[in-house]
C-alpha atoms as a PDB file:
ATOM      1  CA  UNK A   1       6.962  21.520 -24.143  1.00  0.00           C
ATOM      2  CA  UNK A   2       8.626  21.460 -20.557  1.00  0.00           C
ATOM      3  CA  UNK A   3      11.701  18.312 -20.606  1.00  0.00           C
ATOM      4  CA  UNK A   4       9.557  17.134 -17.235  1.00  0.00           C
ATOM      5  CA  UNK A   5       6.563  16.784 -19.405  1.00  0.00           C
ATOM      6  CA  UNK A   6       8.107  15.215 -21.987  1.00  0.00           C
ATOM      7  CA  UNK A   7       9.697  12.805 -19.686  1.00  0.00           C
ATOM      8  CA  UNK A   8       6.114  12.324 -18.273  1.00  0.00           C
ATOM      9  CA  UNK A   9       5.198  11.265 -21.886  1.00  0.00           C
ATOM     10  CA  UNK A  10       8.349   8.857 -22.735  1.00  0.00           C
ATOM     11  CA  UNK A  11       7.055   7.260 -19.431  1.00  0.00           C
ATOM     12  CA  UNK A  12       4.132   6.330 -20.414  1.00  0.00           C
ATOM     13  CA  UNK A  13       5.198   5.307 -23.888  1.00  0.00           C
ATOM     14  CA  UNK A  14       7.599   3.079 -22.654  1.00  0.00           C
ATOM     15  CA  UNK A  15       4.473   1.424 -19.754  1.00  0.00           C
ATOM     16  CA  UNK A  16       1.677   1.529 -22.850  1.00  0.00           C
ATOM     17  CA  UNK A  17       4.689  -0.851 -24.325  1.00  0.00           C
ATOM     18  CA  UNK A  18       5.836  -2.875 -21.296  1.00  0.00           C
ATOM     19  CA  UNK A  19       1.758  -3.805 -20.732  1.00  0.00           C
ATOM     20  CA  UNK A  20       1.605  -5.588 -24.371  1.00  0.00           C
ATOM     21  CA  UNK A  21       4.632  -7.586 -23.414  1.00  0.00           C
ATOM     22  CA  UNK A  22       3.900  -8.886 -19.418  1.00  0.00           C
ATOM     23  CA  UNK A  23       1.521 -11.790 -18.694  1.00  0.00           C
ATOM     24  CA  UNK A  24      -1.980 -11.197 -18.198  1.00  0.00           C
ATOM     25  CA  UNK A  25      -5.286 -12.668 -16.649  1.00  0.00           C
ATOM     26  CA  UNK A  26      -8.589 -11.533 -15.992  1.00  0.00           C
ATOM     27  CA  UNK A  27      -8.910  -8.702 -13.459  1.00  0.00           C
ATOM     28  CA  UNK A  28     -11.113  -8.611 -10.752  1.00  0.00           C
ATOM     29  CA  UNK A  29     -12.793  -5.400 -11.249  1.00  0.00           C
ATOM     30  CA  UNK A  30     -11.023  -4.643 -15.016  1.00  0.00           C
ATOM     31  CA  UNK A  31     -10.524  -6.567 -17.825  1.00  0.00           C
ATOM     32  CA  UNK A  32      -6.903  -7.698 -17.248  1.00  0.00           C
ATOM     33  CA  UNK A  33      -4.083  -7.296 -14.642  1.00  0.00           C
ATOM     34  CA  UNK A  34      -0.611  -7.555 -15.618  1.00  0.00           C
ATOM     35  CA  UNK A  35       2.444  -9.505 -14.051  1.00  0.00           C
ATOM     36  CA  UNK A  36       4.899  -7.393 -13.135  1.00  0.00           C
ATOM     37  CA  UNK A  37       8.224  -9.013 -11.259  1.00  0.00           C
ATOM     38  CA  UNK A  38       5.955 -11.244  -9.298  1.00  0.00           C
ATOM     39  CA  UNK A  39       3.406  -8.813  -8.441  1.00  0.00           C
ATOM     40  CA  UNK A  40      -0.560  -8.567 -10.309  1.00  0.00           C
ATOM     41  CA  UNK A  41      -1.374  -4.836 -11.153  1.00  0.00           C
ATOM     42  CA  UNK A  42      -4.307  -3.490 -12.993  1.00  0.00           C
ATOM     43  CA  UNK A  43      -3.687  -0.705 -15.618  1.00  0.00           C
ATOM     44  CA  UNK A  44      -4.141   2.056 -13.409  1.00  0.00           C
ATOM     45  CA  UNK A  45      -2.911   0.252  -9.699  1.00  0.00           C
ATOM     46  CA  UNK A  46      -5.003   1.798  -8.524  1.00  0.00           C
ATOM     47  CA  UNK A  47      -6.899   0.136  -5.141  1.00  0.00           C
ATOM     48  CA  UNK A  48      -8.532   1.297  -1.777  1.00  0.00           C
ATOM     49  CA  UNK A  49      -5.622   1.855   1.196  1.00  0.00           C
ATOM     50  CA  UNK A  50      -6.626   1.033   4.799  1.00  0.00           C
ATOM     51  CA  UNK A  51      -8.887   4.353   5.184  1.00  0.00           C
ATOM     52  CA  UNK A  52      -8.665   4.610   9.117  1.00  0.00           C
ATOM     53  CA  UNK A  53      -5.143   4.597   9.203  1.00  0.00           C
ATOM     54  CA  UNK A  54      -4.840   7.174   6.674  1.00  0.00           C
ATOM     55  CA  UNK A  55      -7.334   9.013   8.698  1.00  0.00           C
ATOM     56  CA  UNK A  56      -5.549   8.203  12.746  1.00  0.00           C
ATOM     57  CA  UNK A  57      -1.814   9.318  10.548  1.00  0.00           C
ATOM     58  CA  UNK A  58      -3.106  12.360   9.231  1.00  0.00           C
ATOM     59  CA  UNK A  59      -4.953  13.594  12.648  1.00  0.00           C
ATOM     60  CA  UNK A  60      -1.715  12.959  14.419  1.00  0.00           C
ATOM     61  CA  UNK A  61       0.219  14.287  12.410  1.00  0.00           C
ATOM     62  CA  UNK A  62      -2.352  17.815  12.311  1.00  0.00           C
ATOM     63  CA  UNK A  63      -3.515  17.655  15.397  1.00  0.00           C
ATOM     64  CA  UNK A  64      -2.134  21.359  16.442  1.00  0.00           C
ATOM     65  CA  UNK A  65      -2.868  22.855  13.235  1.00  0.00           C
ATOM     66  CA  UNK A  66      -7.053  22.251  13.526  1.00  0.00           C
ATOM     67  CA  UNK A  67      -9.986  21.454  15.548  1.00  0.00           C
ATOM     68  CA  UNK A  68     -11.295  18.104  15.077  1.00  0.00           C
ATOM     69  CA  UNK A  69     -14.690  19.324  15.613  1.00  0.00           C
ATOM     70  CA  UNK A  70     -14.994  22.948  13.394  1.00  0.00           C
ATOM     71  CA  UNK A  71     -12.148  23.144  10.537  1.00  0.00           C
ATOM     72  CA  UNK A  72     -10.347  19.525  10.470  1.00  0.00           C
ATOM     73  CA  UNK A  73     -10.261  18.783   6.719  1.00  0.00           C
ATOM     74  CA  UNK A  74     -11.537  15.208   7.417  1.00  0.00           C
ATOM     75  CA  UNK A  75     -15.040  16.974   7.777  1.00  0.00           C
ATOM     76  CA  UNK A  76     -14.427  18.357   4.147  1.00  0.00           C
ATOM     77  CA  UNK A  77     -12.647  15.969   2.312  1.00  0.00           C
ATOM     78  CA  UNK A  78     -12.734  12.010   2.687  1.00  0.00           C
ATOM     79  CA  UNK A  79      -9.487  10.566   4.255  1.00  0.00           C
ATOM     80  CA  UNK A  80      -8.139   9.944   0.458  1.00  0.00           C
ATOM     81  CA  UNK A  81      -8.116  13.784  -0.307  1.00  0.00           C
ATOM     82  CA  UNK A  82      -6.236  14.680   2.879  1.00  0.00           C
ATOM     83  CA  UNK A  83      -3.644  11.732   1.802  1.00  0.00           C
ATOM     84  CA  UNK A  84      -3.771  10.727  -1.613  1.00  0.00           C
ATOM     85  CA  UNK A  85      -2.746   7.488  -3.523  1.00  0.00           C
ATOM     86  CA  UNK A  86       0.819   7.975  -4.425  1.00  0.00           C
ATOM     87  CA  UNK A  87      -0.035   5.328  -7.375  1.00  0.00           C
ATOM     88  CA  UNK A  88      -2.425   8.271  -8.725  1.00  0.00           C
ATOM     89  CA  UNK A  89      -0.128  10.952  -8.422  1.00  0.00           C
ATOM     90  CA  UNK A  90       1.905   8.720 -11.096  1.00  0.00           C
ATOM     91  CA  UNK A  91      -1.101   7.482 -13.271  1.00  0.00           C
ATOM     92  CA  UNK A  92      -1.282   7.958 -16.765  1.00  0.00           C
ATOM     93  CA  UNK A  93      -3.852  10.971 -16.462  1.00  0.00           C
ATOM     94  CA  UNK A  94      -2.737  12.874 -13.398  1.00  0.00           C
ATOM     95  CA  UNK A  95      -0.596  15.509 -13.608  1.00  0.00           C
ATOM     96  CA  UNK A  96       2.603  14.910 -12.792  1.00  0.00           C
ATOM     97  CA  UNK A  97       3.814  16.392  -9.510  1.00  0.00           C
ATOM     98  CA  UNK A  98       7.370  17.315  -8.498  1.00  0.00           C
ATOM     99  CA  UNK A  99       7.603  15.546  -5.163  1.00  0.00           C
ATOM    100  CA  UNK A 100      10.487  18.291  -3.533  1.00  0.00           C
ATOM    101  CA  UNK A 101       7.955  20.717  -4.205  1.00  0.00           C
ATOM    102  CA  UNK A 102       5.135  19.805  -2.165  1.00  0.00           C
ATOM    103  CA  UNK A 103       5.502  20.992   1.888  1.00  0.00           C
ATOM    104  CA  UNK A 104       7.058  18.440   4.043  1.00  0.00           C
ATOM    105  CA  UNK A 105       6.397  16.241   5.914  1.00  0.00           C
ATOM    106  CA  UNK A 106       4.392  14.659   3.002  1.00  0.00           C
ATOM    107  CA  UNK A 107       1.975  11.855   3.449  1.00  0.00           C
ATOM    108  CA  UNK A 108       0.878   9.152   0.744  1.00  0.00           C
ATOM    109  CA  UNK A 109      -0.183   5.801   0.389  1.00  0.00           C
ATOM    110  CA  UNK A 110       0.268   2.584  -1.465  1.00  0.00           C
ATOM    111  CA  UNK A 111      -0.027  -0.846  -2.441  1.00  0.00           C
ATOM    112  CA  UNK A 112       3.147  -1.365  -4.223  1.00  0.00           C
ATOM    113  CA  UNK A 113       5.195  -4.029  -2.776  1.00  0.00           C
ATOM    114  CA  UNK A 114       8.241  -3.495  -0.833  1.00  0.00           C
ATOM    115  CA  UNK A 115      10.991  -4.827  -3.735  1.00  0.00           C
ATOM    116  CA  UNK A 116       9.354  -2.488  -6.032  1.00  0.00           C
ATOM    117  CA  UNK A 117      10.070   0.407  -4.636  1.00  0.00           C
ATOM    118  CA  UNK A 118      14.018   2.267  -5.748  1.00  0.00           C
ATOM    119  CA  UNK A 119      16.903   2.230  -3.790  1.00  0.00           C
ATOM    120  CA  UNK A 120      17.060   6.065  -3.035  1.00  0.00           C
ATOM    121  CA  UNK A 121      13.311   5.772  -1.485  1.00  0.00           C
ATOM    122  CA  UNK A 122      14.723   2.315   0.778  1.00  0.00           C
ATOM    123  CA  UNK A 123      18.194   3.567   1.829  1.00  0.00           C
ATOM    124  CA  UNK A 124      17.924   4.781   5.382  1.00  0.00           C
ATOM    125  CA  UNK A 125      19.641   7.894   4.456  1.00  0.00           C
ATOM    126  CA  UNK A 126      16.061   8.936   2.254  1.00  0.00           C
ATOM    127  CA  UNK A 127      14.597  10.129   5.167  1.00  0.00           C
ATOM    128  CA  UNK A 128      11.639   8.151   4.005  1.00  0.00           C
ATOM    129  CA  UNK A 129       9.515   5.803   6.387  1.00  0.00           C
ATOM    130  CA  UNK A 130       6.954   3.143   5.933  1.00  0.00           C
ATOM    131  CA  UNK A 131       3.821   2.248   8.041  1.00  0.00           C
ATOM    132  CA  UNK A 132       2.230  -0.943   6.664  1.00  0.00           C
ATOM    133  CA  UNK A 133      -0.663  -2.499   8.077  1.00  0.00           C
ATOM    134  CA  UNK A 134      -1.718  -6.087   7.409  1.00  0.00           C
ATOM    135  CA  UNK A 135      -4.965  -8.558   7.985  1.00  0.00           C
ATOM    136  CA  UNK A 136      -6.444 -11.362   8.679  1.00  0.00           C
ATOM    137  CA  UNK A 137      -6.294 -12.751   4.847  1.00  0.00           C
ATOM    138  CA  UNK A 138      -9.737 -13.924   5.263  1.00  0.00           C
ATOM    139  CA  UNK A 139     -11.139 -10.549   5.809  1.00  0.00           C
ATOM    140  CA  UNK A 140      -8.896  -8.723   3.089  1.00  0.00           C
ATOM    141  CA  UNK A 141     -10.333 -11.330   0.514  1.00  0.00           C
ATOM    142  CA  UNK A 142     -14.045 -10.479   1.765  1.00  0.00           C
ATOM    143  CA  UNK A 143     -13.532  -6.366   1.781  1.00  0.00           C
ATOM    144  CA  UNK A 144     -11.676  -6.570  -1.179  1.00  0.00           C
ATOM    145  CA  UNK A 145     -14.218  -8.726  -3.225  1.00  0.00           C
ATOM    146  CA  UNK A 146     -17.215  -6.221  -1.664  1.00  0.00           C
ATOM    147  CA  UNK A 147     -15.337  -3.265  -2.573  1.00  0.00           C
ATOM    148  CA  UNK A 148     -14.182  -4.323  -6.237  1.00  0.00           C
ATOM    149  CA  UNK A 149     -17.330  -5.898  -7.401  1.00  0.00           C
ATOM    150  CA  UNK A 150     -19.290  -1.989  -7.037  1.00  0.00           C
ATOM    151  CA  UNK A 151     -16.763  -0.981 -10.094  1.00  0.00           C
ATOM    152  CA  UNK A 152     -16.537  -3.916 -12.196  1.00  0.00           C
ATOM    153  CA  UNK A 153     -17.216  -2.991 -15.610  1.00  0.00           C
ATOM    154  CA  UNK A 154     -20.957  -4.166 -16.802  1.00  0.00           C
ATOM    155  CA  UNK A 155     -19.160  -5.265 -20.113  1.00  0.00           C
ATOM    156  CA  UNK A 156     -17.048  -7.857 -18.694  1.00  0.00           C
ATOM    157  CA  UNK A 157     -18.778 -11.405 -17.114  1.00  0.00           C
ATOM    158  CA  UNK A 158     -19.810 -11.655 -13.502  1.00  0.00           C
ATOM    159  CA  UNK A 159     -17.083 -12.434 -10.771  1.00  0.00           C
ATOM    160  CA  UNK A 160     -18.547 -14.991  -8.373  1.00  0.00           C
ATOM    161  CA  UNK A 161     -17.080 -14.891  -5.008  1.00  0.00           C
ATOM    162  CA  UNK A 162     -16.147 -18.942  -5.547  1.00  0.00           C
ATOM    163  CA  UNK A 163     -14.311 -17.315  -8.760  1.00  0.00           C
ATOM    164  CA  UNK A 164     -12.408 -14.208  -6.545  1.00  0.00           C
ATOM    165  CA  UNK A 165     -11.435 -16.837  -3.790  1.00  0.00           C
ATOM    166  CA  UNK A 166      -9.483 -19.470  -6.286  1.00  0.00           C
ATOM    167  CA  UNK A 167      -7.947 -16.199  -7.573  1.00  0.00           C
ATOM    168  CA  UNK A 168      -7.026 -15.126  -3.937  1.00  0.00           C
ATOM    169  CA  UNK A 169      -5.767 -18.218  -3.271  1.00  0.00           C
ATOM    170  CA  UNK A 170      -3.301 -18.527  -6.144  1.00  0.00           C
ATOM    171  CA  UNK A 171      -2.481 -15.357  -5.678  1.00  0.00           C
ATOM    172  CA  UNK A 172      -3.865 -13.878  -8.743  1.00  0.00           C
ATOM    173  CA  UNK A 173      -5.113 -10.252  -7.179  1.00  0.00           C
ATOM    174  CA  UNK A 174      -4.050  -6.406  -7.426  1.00  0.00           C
ATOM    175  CA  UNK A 175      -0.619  -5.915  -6.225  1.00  0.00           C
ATOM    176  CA  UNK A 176      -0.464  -9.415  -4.932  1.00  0.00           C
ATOM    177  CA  UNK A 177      -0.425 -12.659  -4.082  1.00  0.00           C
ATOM    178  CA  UNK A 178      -1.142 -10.898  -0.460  1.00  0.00           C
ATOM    179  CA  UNK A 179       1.392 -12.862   1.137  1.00  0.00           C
ATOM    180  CA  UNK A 180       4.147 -12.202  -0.621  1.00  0.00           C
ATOM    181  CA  UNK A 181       3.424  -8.939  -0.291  1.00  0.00           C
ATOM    182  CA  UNK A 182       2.830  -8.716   3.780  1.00  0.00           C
ATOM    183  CA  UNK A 183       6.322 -11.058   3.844  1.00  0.00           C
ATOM    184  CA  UNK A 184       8.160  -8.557   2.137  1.00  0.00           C
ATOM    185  CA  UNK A 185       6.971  -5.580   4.580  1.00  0.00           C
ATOM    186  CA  UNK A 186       7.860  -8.109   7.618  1.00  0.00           C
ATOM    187  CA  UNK A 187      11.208  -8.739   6.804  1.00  0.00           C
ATOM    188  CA  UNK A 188      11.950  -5.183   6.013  1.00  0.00           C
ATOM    189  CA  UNK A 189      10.518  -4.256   9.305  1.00  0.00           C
ATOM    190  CA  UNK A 190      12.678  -6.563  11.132  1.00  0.00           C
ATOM    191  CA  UNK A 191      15.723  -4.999   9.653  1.00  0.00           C
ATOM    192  CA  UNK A 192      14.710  -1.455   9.716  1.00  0.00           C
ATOM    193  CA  UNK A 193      12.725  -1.128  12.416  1.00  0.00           C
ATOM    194  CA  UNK A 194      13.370   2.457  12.520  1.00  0.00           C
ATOM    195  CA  UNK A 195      11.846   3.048   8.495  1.00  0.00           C
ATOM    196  CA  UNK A 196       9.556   0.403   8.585  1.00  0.00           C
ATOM    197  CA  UNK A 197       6.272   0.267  11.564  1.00  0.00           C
ATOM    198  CA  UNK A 198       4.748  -2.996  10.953  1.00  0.00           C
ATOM    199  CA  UNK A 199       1.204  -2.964  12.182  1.00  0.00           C
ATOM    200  CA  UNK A 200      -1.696  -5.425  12.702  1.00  0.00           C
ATOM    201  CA  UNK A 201      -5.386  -4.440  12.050  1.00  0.00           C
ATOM    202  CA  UNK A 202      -6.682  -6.792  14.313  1.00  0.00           C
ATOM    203  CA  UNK A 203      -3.774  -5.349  17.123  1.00  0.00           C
ATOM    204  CA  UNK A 204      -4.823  -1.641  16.625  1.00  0.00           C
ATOM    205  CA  UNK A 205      -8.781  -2.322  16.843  1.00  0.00           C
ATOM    206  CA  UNK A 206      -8.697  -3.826  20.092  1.00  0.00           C
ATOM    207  CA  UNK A 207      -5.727  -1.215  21.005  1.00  0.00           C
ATOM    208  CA  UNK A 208      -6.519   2.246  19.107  1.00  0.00           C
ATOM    209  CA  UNK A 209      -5.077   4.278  22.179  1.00  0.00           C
ATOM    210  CA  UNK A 210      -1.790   2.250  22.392  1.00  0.00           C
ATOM    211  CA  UNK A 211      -1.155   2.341  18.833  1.00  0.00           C
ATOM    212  CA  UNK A 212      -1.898   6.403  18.406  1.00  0.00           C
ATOM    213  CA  UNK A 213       1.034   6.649  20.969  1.00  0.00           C
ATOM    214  CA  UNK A 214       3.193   4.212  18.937  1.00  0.00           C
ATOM    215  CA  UNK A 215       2.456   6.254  15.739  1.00  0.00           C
ATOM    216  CA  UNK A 216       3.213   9.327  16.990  1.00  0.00           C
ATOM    217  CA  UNK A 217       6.504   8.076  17.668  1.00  0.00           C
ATOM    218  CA  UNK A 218       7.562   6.542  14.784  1.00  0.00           C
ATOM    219  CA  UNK A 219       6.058   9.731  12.661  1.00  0.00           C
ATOM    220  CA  UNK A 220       8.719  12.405  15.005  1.00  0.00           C
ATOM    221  CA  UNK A 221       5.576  13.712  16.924  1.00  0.00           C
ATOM    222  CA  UNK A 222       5.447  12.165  19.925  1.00  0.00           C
ATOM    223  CA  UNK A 223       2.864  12.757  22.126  1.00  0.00           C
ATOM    224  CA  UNK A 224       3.677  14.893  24.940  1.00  0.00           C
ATOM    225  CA  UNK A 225       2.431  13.946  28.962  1.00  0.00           C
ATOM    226  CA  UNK A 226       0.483  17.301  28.577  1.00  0.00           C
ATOM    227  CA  UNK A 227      -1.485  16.104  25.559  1.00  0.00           C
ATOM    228  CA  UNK A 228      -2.399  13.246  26.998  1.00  0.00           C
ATOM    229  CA  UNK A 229      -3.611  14.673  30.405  1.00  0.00           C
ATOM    230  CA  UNK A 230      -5.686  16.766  27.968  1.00  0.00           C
ATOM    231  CA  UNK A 231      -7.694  13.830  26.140  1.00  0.00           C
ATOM    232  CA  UNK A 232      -5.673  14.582  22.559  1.00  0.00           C
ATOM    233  CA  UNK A 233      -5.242  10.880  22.232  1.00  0.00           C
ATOM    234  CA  UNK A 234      -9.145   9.985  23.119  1.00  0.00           C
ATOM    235  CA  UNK A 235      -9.979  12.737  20.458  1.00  0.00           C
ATOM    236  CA  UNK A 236      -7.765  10.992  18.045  1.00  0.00           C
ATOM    237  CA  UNK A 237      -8.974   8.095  18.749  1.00  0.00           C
ATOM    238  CA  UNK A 238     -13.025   9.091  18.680  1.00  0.00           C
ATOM    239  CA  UNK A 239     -12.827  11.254  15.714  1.00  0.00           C
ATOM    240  CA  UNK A 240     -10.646   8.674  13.246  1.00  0.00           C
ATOM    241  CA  UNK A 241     -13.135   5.691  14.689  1.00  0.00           C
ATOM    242  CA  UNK A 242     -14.481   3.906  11.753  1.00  0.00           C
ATOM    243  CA  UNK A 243     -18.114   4.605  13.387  1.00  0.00           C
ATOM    244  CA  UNK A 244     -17.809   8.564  13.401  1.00  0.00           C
ATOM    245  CA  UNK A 245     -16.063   8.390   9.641  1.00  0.00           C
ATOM    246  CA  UNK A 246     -18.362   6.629   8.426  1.00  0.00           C
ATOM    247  CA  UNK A 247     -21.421   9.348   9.960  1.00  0.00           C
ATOM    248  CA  UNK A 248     -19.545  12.335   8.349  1.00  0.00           C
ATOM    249  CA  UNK A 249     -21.291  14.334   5.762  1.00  0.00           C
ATOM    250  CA  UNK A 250     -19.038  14.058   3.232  1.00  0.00           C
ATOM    251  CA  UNK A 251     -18.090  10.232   3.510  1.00  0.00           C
ATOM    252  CA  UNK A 252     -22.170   9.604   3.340  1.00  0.00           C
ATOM    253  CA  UNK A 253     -22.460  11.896   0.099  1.00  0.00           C
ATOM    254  CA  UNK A 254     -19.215  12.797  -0.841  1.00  0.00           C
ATOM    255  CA  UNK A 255     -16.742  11.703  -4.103  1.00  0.00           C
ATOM    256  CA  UNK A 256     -13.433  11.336  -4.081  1.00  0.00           C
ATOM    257  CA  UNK A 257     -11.470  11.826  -7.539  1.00  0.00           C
ATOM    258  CA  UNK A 258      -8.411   9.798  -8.602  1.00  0.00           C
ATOM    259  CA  UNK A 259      -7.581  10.919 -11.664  1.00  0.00           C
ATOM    260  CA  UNK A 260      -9.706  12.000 -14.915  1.00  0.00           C
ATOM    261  CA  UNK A 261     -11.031   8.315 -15.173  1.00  0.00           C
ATOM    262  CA  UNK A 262     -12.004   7.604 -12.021  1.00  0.00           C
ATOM    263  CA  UNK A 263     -14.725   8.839  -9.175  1.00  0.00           C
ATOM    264  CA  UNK A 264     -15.358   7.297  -6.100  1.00  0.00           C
ATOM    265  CA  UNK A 265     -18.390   7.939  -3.938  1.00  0.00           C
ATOM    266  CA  UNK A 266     -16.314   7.950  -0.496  1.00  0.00           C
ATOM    267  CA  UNK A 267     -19.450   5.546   0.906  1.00  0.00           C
ATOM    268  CA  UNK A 268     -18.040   2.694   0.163  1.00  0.00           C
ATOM    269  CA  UNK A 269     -14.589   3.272   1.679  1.00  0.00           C
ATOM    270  CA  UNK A 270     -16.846   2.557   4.665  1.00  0.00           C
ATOM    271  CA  UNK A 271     -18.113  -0.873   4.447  1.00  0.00           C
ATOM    272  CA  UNK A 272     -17.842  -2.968   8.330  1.00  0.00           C
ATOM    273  CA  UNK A 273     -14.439  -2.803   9.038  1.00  0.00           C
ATOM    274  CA  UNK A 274     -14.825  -5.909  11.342  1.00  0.00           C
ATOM    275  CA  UNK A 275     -12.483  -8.071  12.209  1.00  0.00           C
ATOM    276  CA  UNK A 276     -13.521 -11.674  11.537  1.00  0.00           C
ATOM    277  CA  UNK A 277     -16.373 -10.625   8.890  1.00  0.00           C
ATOM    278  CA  UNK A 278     -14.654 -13.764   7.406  1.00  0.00           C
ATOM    279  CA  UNK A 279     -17.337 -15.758   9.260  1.00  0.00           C
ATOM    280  CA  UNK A 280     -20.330 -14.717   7.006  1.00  0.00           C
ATOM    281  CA  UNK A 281     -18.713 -15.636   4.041  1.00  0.00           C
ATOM    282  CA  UNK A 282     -15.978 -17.982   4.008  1.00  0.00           C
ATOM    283  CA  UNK A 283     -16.954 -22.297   4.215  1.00  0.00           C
ATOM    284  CA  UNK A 284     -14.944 -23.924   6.645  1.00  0.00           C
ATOM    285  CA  UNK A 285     -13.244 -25.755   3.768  1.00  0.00           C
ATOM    286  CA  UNK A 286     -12.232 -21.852   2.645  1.00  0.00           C
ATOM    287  CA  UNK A 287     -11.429 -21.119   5.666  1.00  0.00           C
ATOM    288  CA  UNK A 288      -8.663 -24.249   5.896  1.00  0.00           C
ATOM    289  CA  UNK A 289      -7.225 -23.579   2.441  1.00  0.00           C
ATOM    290  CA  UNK A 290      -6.571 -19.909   3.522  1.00  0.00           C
ATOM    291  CA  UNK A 291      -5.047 -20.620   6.853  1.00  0.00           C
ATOM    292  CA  UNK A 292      -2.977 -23.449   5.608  1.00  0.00           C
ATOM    293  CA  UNK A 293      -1.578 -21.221   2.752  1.00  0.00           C
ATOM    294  CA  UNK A 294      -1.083 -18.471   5.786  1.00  0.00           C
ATOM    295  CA  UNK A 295       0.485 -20.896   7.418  1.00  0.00           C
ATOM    296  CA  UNK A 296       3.069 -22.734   4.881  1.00  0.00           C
ATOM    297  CA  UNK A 297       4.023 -18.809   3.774  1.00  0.00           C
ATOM    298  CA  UNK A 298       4.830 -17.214   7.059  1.00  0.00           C
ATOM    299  CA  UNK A 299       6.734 -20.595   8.310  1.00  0.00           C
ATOM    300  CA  UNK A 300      10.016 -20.043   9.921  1.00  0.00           C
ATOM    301  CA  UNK A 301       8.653 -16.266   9.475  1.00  0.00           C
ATOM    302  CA  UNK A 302       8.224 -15.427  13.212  1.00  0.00           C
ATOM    303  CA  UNK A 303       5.038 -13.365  11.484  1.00  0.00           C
ATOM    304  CA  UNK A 304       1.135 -14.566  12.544  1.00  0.00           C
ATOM    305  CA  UNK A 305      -1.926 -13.261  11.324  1.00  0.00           C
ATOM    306  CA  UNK A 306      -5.539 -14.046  11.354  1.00  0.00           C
ATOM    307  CA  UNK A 307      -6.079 -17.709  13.069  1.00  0.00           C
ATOM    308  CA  UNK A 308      -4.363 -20.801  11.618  1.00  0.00           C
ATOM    309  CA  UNK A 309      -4.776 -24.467  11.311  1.00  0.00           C
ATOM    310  CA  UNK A 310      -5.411 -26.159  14.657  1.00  0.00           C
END
């Protein structure tokens, strides 16, 4: 047995151990999450990642190696194939994947919060580089609730949406509480700017063009004056939309894999993606108690998202 799979192994005998000694509550879509230095994780932390900007990052990044309209992997594979979960590359039933090995630049996403990550992927000599996107807290509590409740286990008891928002709210939810975890990002972002792009939802849907550019940028690929004369940003733009996604072939049909344990149908990566779906959900007395928390976290913050208390 290779020593890399064997430390693969002592890994996850020393997690199977950790698990039996952390807090726990209910999960939303599994039986329990665990408490792990302020943070709520399911077993396998494993959860969705803003699809479209997977999809805009990846484009960008690609965009001289195919056509988006004949042989761009995005018509073959859903956004999560062409840039997977770094949480499942490190799951229990994945094989383990020597990261140097694997052709740079290298794309993945995650939920982890910023504190959890190790110093040699933080220090600004790492080379490494964060984009994080946040929401409206209103909406993330409706998508996420919509999206979690299709793989909720049939053995455990019914999660109301009364019973998800009390959770929200106290801040009982994968990888969260949520602001904890968007405060962490900010901060970072303020003092690395240069390894951390902090980025609104609500800001790039009413801005997709300005926020391709930005991206670009901050990725080392800047789009050139050429390019643009040429449309590449529209194309960017038009082909990542949530609209055309959501029409491809394989994101109607199509299953993405995390794993051995779990299969997604890439369908319901594609849900509304509107901002302010809040609305057809959320009381007005919700809607208080989730600005006013937004509000008492990010005081003194210089961050705002979503609407606040008037």
């Amino acid at each position: 047995m290779s020593s890399e799979r064997e430390d693969q192994i002592k890994t996850h005998q020393e997690y199977a151990k950790l698990t039996t000694e952390l807090p726990k509550v209910s999960g939303w879509w599994q039986q329990h999450m665990y408490l792990y230095q302020g943070y709520w994780f399911s077993p396998d932390a494993l959860l969705v990642a803003p699809t479209w900007l997977r999809a805009l990052m990846f484009s960008i990044l690609n965009r001289s190696h195919y056509d988006f309209f004949s042989n761009h992997p995005l018509l073959l594979q859903g956004p999560h194939g062409c840039f997977p979960n770094f949480e499942a590359h490190v799951s229990e039933d994945y094989p383990m994947t020597n990261m140097d090995t694997l052709p740079s630049p290298r794309l993945f996403a995650t939920h982890f919060a910023h504190s959890l990550f190790p110093s040699s992927v933080l220090d600004p000599s790492s080379g490494s580089k964060f984009v994080y996107v946040c929401r409206d807290p209103k909406d993330v509590l409706v998508s996420k609730y919509h999206f979690l409740k299709k793989f909720r286990s049939k053995e455990l008891p019914y999660l109301s949406f009364n019973e998800a928002f009390e959770l929200f709210c106290e801040g009982v939810s994968e990888y969260g509480p949520y602001w904890d975890h968007v405060l962490g990002f900010w901060k970072a972002s303020l003092e690395s700017p240069d390894k951390i792009l902090f980025l609104k939802y609500e800001e790039i849907k009413k801005e997709p063009h300005v926020h391709v550019k930005k991206l670009a940028v901050f990725m080392g690929v800047p789009i050139s004056v050429k390019e643009e004369e040429n449309g590449v940003v529209e194309k960017i733009v038009n082909f990542c939309s949530f609209e055309n996604l959501k029409s491809l072939e394989v994101n109607k049909n199509g299953i993405q894999k995390f794993g051995s344990k779990v299969e997604l149908e890439n369908r319901h990566f594609f849900r509304k993606g509107e901002v302010g779906d809040w609305e057809n959900h959320l009381t007005k007395e919700m809607r208080d108690r989730i600005d006013r928390i937004t509000e008492d976290k990010f005081k003194n913050s210089g961050l705002t998202i979503g609407t606040v208390p008037k």
